[in-house]
N, C-alpha and C. Protein backbone atom coordinates (compact mmCIF):
# COMPACT_ATOMS: atom_id res chain seq x y z
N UNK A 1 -222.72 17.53 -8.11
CA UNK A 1 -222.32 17.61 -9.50
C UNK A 1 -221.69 16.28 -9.92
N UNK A 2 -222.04 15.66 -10.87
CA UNK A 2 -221.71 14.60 -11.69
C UNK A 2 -220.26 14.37 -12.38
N UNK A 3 -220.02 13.66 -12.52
CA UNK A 3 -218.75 13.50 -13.86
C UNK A 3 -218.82 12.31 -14.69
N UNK A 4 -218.61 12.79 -16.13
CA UNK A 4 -218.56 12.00 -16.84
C UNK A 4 -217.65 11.80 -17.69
N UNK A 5 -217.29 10.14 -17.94
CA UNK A 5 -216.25 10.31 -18.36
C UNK A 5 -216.18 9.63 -20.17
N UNK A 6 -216.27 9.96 -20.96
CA UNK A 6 -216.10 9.49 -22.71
C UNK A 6 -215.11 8.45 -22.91
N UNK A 7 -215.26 7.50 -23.18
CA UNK A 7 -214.22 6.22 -23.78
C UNK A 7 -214.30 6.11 -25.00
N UNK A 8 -213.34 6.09 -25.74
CA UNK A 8 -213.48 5.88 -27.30
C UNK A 8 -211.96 4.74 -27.56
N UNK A 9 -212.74 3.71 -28.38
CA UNK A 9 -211.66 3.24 -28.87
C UNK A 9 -211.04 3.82 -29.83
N UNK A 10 -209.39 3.81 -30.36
CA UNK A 10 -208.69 4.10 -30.95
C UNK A 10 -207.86 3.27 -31.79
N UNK A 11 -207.85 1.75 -31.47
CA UNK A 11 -206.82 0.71 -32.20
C UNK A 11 -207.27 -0.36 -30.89
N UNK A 12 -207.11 -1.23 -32.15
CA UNK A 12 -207.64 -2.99 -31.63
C UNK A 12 -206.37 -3.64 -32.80
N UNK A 13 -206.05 -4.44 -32.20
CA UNK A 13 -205.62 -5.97 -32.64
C UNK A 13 -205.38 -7.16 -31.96
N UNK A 14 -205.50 -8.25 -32.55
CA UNK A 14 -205.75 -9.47 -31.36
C UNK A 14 -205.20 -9.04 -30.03
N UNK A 15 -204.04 -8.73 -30.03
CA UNK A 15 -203.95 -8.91 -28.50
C UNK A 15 -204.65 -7.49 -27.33
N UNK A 16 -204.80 -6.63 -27.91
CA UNK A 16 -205.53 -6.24 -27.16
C UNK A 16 -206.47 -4.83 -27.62
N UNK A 17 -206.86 -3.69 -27.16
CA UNK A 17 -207.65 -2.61 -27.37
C UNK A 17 -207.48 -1.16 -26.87
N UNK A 18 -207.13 -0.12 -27.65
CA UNK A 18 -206.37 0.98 -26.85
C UNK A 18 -207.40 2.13 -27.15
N UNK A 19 -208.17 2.75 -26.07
CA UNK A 19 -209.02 3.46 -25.46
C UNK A 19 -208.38 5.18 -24.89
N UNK A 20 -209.09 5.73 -25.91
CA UNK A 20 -208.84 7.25 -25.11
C UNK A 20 -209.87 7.56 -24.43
N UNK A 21 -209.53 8.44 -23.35
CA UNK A 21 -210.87 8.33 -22.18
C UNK A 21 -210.51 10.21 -22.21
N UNK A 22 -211.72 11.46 -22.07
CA UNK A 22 -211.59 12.04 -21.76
C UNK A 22 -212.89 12.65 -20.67
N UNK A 23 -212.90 13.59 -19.50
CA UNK A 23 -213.84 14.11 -19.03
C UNK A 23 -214.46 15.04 -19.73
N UNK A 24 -215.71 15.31 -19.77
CA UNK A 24 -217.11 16.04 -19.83
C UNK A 24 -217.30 17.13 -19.07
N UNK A 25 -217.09 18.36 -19.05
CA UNK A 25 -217.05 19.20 -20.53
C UNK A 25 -215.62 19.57 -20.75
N UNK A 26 -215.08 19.20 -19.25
CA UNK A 26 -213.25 19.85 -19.51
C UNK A 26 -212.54 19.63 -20.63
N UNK A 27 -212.57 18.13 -20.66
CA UNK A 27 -211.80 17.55 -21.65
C UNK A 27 -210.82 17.23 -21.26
N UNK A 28 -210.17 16.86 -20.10
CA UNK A 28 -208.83 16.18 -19.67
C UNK A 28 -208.75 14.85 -20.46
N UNK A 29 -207.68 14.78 -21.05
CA UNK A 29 -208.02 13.42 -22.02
C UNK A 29 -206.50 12.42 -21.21
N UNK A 30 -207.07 10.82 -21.27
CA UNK A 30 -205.47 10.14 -21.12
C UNK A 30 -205.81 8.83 -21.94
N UNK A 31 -205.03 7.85 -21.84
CA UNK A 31 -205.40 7.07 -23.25
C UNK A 31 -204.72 5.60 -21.91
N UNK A 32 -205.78 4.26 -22.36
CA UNK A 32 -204.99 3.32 -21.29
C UNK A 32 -205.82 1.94 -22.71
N UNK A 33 -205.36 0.71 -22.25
CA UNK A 33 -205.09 -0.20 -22.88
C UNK A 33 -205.39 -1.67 -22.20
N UNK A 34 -206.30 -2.68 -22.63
CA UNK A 34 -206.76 -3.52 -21.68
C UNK A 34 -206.27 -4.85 -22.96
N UNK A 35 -205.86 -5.34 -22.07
CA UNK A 35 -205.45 -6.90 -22.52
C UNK A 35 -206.79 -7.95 -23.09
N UNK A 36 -206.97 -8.48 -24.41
CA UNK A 36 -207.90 -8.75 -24.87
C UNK A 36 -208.03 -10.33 -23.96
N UNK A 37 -207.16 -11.57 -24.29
CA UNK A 37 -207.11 -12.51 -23.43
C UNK A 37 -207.19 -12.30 -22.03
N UNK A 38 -206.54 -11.38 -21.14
CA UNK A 38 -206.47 -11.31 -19.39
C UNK A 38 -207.37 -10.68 -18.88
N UNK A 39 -207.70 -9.48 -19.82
CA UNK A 39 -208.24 -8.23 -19.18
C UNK A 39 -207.65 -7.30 -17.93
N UNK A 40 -206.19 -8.14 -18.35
CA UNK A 40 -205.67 -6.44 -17.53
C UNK A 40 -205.14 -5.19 -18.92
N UNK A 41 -205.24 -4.21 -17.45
CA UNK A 41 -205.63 -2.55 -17.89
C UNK A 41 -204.03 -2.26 -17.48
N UNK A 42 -203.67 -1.65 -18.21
CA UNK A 42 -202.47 -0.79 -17.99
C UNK A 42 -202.60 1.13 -18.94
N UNK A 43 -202.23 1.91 -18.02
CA UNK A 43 -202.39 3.55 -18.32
C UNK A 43 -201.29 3.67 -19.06
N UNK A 44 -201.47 4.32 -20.11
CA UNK A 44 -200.63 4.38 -21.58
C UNK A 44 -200.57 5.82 -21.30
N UNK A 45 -201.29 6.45 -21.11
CA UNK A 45 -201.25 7.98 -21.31
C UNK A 45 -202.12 8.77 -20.02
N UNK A 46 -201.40 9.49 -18.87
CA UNK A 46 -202.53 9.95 -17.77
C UNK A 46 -203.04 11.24 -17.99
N UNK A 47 -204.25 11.60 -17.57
CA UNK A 47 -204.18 12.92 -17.45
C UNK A 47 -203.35 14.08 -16.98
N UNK A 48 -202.82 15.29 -17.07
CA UNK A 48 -201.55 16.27 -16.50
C UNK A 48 -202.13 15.94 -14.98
N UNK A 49 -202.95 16.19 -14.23
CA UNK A 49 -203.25 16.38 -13.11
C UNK A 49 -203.86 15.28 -12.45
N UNK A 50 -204.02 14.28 -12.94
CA UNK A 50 -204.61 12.62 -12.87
C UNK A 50 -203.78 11.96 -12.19
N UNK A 51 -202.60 12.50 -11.46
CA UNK A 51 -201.21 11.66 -11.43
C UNK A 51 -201.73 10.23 -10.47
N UNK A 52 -202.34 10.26 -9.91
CA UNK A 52 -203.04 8.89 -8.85
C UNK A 52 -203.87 8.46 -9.64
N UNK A 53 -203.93 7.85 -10.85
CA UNK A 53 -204.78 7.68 -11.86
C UNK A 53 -206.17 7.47 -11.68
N UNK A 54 -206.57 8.24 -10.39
CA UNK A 54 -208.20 8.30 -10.33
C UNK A 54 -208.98 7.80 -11.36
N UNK A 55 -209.05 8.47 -12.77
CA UNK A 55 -210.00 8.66 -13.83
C UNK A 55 -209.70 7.02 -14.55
N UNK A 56 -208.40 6.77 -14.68
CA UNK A 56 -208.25 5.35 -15.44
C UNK A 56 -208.54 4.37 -14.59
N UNK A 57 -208.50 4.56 -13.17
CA UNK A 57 -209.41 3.39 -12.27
C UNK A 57 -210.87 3.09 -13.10
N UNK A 58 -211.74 4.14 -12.75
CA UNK A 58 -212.67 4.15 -13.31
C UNK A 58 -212.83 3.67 -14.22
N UNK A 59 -212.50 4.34 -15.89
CA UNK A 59 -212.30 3.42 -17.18
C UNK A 59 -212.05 1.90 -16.76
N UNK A 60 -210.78 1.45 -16.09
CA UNK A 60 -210.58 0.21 -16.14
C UNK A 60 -212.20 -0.60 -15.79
N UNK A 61 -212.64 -0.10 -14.96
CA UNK A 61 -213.76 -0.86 -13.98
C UNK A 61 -215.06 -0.99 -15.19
N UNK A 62 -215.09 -0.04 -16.10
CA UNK A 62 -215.99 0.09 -17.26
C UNK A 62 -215.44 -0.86 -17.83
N UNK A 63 -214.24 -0.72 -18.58
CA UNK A 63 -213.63 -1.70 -19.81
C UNK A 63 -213.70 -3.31 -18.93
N UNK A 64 -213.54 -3.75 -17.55
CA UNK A 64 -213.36 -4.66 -17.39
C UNK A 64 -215.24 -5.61 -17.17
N UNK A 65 -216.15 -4.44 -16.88
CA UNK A 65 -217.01 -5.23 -16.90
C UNK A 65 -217.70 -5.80 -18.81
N UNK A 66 -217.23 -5.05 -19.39
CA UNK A 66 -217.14 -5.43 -20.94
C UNK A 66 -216.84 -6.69 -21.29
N UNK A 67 -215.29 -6.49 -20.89
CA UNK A 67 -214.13 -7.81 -21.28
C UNK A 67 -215.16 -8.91 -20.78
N UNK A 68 -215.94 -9.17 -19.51
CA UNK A 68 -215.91 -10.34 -18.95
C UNK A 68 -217.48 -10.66 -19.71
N UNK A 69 -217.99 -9.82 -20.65
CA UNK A 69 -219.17 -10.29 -21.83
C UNK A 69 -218.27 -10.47 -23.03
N UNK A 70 -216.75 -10.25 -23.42
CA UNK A 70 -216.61 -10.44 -24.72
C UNK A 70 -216.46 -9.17 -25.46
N UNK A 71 -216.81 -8.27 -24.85
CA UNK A 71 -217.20 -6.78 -25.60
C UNK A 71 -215.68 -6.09 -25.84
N UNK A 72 -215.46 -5.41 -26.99
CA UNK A 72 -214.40 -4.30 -27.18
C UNK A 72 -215.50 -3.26 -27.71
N UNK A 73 -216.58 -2.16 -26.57
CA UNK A 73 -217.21 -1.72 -27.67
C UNK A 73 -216.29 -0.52 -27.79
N UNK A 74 -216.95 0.14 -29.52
CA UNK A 74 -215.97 1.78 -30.38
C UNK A 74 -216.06 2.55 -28.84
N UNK A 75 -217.21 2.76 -28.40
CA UNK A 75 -217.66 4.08 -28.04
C UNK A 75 -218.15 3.01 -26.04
N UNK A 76 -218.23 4.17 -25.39
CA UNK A 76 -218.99 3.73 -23.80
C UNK A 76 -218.54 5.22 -22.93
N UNK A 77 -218.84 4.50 -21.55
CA UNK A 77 -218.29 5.72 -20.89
C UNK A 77 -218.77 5.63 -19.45
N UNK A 78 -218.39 5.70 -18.41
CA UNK A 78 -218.39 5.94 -17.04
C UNK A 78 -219.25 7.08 -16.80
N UNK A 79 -220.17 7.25 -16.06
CA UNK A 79 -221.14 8.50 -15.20
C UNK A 79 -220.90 7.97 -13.92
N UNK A 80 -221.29 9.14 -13.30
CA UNK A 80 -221.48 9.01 -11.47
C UNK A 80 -222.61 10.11 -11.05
């Protein structure tokens, strides 16, 4: 069985881009934030049961292969 995970942006300004991420079909939602200049990721919001931030690893690894084309895209998302 698969998981997938929904990224949606929520707020951009120069310095950086803040992303709610939730799973498919549950809906565990947490919200994290990647530095527009560095491209570091820091977790703003985890899932209740996420506490080892498994799921925002992931996101980060999505949002960071973006950053290093330039990209803030609205919408993306992690599968496995």
């Amino acid at each position: 069985m698969g998981l997938l995970i929904d990224i949606k942006k929520i707020e951009e300004n120069e310095e950086a881009a803040v992303y709610l991420f939730s799973t498919v079909p549950n809906g565990n939602s947490g919200k994290v934030s990647i530095n527009k200049k560095t491209g570091e990721c820091f977790v703003i919001e985890e899932p209740e049961y996420d506490k080892e931030s498994e799921l925002a690893e992931r996101v980060f690894r999505v949002l960071a292969r973006h950053w290093t084309k330039g990209e803030f895209p609205d919408i993306t998302c992690w599968a496995s």
